[in-house]
Each structure stands twice: as structure tokens, then as C-alpha cells.
PDB file of N, CA and C in Angstrom:
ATOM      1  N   UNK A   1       1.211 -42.139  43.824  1.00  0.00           N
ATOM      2  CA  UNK A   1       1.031 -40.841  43.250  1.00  0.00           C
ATOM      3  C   UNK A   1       1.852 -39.824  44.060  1.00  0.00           C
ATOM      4  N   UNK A   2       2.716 -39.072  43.165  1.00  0.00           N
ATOM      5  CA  UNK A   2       3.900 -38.057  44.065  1.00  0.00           C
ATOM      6  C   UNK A   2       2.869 -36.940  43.648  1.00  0.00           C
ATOM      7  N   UNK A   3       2.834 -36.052  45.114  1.00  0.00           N
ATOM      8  CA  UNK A   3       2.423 -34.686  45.078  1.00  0.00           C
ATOM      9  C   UNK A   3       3.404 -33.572  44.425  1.00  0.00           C
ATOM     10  N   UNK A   4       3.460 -32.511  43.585  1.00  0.00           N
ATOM     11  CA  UNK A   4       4.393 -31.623  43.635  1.00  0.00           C
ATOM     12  C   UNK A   4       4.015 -30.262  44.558  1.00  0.00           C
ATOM     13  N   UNK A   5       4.978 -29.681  45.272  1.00  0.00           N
ATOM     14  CA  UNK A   5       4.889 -28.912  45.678  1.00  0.00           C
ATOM     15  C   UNK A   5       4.639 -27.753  44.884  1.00  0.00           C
ATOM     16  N   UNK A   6       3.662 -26.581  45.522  1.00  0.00           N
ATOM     17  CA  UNK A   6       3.363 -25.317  44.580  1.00  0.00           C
ATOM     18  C   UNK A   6       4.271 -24.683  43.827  1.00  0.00           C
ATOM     19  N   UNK A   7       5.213 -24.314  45.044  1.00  0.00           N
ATOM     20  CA  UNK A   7       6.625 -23.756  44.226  1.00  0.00           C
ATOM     21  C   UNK A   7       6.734 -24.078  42.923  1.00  0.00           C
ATOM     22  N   UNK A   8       7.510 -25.674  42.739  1.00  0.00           N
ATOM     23  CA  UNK A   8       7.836 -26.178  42.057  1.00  0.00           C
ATOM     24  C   UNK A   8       7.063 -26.117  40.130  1.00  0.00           C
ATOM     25  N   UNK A   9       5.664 -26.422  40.641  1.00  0.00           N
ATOM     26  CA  UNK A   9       4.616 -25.803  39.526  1.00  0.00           C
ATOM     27  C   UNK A   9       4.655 -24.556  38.955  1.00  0.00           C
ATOM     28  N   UNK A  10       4.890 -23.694  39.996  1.00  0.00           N
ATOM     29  CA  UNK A  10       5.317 -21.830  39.333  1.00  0.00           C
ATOM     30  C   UNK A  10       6.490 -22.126  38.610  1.00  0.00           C
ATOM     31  N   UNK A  11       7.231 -22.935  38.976  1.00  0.00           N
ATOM     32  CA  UNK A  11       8.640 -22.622  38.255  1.00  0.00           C
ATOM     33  C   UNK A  11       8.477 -23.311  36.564  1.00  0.00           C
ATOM     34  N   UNK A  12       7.971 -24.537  36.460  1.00  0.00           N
ATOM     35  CA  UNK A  12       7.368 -25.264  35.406  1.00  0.00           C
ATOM     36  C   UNK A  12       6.422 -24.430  34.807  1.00  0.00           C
ATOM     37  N   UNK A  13       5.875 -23.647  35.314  1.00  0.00           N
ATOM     38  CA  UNK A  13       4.823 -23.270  33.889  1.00  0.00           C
ATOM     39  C   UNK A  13       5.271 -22.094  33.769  1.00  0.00           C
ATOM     40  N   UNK A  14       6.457 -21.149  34.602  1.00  0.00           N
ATOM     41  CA  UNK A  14       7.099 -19.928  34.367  1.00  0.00           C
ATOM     42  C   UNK A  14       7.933 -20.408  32.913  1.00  0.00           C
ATOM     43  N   UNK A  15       8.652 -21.651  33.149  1.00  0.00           N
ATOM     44  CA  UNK A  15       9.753 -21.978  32.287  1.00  0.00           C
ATOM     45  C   UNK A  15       8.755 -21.562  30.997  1.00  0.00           C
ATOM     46  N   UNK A  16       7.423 -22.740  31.109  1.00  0.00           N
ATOM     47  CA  UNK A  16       7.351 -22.678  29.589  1.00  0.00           C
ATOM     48  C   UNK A  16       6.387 -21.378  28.697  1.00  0.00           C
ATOM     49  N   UNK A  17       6.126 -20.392  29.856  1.00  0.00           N
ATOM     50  CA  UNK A  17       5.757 -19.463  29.660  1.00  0.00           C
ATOM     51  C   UNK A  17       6.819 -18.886  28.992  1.00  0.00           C
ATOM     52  N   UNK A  18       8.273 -18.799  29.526  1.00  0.00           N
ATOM     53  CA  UNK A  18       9.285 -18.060  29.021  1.00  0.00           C
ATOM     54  C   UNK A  18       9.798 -19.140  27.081  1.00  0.00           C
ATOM     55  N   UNK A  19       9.949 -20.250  27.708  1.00  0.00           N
ATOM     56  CA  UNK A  19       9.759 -21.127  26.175  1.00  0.00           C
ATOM     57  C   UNK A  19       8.879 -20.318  24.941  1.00  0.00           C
ATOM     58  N   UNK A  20       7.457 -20.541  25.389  1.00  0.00           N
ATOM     59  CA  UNK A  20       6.702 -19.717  24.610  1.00  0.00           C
ATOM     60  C   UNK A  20       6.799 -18.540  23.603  1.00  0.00           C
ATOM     61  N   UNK A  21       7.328 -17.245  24.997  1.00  0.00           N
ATOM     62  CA  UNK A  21       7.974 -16.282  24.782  1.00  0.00           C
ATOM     63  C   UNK A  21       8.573 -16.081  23.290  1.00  0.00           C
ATOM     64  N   UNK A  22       9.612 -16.936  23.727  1.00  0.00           N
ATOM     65  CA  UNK A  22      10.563 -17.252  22.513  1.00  0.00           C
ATOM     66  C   UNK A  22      10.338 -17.877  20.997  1.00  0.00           C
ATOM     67  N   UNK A  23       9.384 -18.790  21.288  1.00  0.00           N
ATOM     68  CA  UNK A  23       9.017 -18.796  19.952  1.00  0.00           C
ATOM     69  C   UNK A  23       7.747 -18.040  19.343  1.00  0.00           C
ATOM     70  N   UNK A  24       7.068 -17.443  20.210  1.00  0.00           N
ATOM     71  CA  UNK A  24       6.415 -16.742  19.619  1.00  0.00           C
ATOM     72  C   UNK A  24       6.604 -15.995  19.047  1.00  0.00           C
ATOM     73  N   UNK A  25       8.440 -15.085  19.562  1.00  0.00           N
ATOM     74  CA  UNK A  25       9.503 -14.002  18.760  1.00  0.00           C
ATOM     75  C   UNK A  25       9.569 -14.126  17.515  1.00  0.00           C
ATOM     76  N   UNK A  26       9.774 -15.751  17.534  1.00  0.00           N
ATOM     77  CA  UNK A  26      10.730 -16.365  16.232  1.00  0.00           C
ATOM     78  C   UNK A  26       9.675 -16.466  15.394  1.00  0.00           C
ATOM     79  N   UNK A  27       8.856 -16.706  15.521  1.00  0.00           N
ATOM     80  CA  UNK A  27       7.608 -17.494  14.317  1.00  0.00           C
ATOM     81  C   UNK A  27       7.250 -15.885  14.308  1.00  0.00           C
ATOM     82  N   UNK A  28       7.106 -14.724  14.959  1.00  0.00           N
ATOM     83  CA  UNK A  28       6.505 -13.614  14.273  1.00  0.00           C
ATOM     84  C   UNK A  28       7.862 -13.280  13.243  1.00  0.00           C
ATOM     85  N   UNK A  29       9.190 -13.253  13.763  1.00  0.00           N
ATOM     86  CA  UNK A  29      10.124 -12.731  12.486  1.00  0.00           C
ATOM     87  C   UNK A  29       9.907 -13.630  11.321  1.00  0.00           C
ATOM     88  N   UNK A  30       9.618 -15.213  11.868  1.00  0.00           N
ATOM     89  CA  UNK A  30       9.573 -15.573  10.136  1.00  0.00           C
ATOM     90  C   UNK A  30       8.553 -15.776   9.592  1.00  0.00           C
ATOM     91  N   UNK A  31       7.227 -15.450  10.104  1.00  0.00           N
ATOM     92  CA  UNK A  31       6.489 -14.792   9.680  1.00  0.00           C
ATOM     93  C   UNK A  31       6.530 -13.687   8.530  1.00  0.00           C
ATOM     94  N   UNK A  32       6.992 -12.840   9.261  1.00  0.00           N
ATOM     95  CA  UNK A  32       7.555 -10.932   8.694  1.00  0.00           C
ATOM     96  C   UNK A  32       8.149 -11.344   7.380  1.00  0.00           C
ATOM     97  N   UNK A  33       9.485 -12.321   7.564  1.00  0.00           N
ATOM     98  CA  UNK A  33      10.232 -12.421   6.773  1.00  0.00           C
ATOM     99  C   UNK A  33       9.423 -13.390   5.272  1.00  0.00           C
ATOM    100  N   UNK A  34       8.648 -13.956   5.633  1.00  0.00           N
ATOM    101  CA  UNK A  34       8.195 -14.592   4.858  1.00  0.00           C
ATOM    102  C   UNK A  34       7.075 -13.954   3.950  1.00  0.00           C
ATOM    103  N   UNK A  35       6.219 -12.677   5.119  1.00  0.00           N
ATOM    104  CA  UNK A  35       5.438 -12.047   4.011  1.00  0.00           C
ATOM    105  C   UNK A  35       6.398 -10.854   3.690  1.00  0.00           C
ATOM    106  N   UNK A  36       7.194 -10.283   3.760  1.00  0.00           N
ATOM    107  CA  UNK A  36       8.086  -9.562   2.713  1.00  0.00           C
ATOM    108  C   UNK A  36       8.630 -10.433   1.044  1.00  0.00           C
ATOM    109  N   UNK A  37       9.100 -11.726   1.395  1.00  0.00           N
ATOM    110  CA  UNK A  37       9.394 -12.350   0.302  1.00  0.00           C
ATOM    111  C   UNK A  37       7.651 -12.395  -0.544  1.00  0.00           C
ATOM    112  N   UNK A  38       6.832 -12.532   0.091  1.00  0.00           N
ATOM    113  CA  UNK A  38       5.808 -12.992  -0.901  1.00  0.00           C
ATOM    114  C   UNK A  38       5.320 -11.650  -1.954  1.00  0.00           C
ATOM    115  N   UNK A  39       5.740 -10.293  -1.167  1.00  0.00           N
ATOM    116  CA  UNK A  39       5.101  -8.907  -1.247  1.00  0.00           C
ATOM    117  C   UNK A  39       6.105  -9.007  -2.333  1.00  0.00           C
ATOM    118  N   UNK A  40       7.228  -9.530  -2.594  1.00  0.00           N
ATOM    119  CA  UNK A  40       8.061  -9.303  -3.548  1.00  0.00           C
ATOM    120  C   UNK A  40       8.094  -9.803  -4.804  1.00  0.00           C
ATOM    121  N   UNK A  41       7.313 -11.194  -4.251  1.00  0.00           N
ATOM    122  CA  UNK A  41       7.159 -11.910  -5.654  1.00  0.00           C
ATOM    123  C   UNK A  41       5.951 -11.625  -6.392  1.00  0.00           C
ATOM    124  N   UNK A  42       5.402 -10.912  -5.290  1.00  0.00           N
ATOM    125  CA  UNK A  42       3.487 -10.181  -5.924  1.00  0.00           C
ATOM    126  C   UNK A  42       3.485  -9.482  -7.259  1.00  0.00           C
ATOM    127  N   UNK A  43       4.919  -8.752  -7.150  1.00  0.00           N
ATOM    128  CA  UNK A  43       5.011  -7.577  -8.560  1.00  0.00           C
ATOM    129  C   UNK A  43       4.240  -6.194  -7.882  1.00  0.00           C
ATOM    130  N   UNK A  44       3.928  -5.341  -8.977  1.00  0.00           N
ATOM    131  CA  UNK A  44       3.617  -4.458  -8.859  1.00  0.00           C
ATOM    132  C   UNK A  44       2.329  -4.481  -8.787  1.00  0.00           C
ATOM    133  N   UNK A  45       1.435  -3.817  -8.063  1.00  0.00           N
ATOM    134  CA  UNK A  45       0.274  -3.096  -8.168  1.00  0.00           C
ATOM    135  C   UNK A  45      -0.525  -2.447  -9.047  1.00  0.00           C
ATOM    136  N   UNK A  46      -1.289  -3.146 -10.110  1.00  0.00           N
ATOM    137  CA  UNK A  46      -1.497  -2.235 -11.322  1.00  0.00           C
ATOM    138  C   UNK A  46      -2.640  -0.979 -10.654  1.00  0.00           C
ATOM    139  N   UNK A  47      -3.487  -1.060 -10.239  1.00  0.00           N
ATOM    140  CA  UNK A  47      -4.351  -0.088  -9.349  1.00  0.00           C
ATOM    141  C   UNK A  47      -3.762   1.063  -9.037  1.00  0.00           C
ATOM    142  N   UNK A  48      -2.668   0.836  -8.513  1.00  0.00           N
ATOM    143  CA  UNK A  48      -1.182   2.565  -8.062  1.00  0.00           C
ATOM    144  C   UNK A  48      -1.035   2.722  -9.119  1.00  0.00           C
ATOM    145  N   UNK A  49      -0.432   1.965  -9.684  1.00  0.00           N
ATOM    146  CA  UNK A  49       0.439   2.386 -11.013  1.00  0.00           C
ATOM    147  C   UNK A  49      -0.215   3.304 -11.773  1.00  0.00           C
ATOM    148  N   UNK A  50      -1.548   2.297 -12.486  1.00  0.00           N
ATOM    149  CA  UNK A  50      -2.685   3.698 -12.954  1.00  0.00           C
ATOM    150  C   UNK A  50      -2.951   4.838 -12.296  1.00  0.00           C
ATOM    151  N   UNK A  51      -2.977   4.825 -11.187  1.00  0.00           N
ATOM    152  CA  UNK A  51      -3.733   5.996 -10.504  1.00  0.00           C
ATOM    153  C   UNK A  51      -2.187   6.868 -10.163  1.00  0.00           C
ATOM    154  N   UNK A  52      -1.361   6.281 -10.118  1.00  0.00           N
ATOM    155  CA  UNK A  52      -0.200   7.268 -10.269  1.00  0.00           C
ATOM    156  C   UNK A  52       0.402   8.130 -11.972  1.00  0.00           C
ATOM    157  N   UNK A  53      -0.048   7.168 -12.753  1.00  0.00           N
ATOM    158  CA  UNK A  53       0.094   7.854 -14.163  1.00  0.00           C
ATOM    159  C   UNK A  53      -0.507   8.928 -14.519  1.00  0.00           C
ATOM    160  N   UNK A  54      -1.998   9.184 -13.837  1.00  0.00           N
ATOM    161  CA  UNK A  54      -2.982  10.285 -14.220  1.00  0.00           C
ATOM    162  C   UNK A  54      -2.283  11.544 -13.520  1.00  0.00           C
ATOM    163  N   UNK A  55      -1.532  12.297 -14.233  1.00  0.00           N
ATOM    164  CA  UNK A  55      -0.861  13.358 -13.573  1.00  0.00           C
ATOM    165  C   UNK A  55      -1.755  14.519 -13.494  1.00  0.00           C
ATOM    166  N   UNK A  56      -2.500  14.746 -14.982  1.00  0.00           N
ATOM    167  CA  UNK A  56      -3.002  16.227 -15.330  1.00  0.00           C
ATOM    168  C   UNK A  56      -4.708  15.905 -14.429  1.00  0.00           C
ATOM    169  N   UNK A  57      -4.922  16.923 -13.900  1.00  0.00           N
ATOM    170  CA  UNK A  57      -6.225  17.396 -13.309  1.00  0.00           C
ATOM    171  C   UNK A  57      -7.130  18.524 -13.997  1.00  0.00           C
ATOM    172  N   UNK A  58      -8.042  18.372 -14.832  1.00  0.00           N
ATOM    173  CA  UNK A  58      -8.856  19.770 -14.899  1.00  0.00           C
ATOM    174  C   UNK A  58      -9.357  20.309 -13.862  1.00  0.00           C
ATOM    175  N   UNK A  59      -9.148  21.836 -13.855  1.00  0.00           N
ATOM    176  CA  UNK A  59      -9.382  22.459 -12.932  1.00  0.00           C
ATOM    177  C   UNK A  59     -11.324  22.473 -12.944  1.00  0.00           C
ATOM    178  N   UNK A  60     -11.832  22.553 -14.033  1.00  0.00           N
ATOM    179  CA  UNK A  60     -12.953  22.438 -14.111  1.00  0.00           C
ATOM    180  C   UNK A  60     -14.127  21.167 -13.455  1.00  0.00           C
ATOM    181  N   UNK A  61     -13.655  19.981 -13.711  1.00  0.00           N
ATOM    182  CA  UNK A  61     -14.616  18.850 -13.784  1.00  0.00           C
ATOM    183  C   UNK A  61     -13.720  18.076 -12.782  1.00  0.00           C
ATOM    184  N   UNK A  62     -12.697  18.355 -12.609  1.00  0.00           N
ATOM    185  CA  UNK A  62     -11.594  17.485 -11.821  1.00  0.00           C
ATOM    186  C   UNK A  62     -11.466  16.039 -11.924  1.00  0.00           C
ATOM    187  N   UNK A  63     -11.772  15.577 -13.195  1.00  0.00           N
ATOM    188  CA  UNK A  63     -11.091  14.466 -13.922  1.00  0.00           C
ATOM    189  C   UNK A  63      -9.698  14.749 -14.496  1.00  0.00           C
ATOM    190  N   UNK A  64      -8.707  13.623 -14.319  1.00  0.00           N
ATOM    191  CA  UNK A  64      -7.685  13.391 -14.046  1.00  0.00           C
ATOM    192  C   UNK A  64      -7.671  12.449 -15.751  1.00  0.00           C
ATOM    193  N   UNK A  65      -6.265  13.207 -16.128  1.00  0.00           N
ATOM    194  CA  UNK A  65      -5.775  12.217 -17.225  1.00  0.00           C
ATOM    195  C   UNK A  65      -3.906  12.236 -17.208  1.00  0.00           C
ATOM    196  N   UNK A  66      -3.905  11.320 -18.580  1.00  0.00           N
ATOM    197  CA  UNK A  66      -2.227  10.633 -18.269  1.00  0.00           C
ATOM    198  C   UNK A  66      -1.474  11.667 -18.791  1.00  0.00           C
ATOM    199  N   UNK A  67      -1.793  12.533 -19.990  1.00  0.00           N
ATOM    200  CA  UNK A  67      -1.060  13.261 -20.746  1.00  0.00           C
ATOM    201  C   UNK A  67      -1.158  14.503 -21.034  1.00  0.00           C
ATOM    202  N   UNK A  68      -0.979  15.595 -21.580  1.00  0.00           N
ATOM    203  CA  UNK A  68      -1.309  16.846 -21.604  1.00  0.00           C
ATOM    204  C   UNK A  68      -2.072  16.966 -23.007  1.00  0.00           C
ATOM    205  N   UNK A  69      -1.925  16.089 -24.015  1.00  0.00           N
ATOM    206  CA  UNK A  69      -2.502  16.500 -25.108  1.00  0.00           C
ATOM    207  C   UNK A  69      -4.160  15.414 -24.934  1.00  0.00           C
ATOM    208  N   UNK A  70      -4.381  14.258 -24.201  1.00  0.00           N
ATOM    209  CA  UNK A  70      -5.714  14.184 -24.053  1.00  0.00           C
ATOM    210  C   UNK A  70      -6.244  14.928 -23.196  1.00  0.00           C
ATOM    211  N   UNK A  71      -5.646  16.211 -22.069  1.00  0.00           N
ATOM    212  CA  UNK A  71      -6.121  16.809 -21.684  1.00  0.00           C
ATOM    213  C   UNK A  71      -6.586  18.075 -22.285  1.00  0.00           C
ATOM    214  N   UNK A  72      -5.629  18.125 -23.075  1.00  0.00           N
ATOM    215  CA  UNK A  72      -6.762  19.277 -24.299  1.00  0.00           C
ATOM    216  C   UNK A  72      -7.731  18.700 -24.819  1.00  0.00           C
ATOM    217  N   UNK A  73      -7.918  17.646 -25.401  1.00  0.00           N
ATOM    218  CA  UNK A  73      -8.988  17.189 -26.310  1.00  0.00           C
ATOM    219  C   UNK A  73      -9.820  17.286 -25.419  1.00  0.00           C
ATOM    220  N   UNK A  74      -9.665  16.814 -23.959  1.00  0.00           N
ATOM    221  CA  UNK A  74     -10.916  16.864 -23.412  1.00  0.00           C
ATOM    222  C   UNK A  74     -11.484  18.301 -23.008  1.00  0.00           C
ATOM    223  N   UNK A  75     -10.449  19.130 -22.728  1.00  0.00           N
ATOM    224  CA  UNK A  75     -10.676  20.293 -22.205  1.00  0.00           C
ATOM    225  C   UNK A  75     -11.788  21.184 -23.460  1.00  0.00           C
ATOM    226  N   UNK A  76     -10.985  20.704 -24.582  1.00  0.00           N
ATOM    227  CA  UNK A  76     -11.638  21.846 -25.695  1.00  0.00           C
ATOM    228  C   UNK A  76     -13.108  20.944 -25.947  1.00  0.00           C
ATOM    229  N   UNK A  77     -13.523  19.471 -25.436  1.00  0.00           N
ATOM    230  CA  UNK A  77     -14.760  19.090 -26.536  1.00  0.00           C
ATOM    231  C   UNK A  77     -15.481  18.996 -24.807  1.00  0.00           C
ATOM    232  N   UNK A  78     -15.467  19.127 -23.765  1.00  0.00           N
ATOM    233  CA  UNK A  78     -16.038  19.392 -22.653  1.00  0.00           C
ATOM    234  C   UNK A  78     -16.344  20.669 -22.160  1.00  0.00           C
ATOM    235  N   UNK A  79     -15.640  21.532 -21.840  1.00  0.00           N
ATOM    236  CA  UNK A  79     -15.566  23.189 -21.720  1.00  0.00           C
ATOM    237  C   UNK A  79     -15.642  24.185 -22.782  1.00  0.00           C
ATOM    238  N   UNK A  80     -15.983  24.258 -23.395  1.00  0.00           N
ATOM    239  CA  UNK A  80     -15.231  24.905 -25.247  1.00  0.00           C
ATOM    240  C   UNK A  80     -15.804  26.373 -24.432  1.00  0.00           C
ATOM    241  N   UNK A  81     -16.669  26.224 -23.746  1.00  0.00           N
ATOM    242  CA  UNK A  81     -16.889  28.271 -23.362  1.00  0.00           C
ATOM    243  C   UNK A  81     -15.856  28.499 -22.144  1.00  0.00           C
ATOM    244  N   UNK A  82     -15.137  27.904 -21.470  1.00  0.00           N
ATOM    245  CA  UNK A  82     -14.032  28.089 -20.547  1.00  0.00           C
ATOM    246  C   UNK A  82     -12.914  28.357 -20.940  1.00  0.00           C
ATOM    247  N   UNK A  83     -12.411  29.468 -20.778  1.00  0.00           N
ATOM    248  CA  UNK A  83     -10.549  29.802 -21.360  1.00  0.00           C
ATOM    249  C   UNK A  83      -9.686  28.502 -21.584  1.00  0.00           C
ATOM    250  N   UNK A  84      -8.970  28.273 -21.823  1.00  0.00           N
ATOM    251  CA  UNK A  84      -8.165  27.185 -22.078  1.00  0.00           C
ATOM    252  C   UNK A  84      -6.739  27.822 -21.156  1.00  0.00           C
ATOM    253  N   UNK A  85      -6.551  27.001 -20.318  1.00  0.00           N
ATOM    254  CA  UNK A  85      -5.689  26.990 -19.403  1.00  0.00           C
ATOM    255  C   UNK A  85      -4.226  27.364 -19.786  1.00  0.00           C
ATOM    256  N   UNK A  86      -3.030  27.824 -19.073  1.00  0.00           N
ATOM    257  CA  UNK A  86      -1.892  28.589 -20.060  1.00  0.00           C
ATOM    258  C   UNK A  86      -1.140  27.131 -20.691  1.00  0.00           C
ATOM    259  N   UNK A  87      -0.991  25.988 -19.137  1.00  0.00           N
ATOM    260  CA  UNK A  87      -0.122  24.840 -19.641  1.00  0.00           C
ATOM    261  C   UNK A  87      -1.110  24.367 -20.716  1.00  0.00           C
ATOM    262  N   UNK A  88      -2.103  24.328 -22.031  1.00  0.00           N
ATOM    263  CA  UNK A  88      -2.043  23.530 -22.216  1.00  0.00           C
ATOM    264  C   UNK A  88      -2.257  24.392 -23.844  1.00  0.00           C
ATOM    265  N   UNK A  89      -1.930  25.773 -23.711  1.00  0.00           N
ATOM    266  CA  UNK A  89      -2.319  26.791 -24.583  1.00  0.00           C
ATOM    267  C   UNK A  89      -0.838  26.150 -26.119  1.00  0.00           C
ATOM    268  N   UNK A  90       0.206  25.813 -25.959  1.00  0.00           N
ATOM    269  CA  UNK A  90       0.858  25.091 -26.478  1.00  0.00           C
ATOM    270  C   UNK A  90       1.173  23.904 -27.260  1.00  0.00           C
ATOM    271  N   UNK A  91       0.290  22.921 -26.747  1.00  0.00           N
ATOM    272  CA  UNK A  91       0.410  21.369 -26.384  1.00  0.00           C
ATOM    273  C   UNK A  91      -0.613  21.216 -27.877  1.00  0.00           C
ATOM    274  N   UNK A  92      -0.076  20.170 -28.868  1.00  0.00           N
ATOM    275  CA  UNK A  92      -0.800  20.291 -30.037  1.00  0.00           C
ATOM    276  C   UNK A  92      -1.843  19.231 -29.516  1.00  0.00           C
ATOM    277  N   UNK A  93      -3.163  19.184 -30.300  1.00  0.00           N
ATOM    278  CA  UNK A  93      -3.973  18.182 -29.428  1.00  0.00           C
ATOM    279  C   UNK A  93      -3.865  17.301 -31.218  1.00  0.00           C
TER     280      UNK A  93
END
């Protein structure tokens, strides 16, 4: 049975500490790289998408809709004693 000297042991488990190092680099980039490709093949998000379409806000009830003319319908059969707002004084319902 050969003894190793201490030294020698620091230097061996420095190496594969530094080994390590290195692939731990590599496997996080292709990692990264691999969940970007998947985020890509996911498509879109229907959850945003909707919640990005609802543009118009009543100032009243602060429900949110897609268009300006269901925002009259709602405005006039929800509020009917509240002025009717200028953007929507136009907009045929």
C-alpha cells in the first residue's frame, strides 16, 4: 500500500474541482440553450394574449373589454344614469 503525500491530494481534488468548474459552465449554457428552444416551440401564451386584447377600461366598474362598441353596450345596459363617456359618445353600439 503506497501512501500519498498531502500535497499531492490538494492538487488532485483542486484539479477536479477545477474539471467540475467547467462542466458545470457547460451543462448550465446547454441547459439555457435548450430551455430557450423549448420556450420557442411552446407558442404563444393564450392567458397574455387575452389579457393583452382587453384594451377599453370603464371608468366606473373597472371591467375591461376588447372593443369600444361592447364597451358601450355595456356602459349603456350597466350605468344608464352615468354620462356616457366622450370616446365612446360616437362609436355605434
Amino acid at each position: 500500500m503506497v501512501c500519498k503525500p498531502k500535497a499531492m491530494l490538494r492538487v488532485q481534488v483542486a484539479k477536479l474541482n477545477m474539471a467540475r468548474g467547467q462542466q458545470k459552465i457547460q451543462s448550465q449554457q446547454k441547459n439555457a440553450k435548450k430551455q430557450a428552444e423549448n420556450k420557442k416551440k411552446q407558442g404563444h401564451d393564450q392567458k397574455a394574449a387575452a389579457k393583452a386584447a382587453l384594451v377599453y377600461t370603464c371608468a366606473v366598474c373597472r371591467t375591461q373589454m376588447p372593443d369600444p362598441k361592447t364597451f358601450k353596450q355595456h356602459f349603456e345596459s350597466k350605468h344608464p344614469k352615468s354620462p356616457l363617456p366622450p370616446e365612446l359618445v360616437d362609436v355605434e353600439a
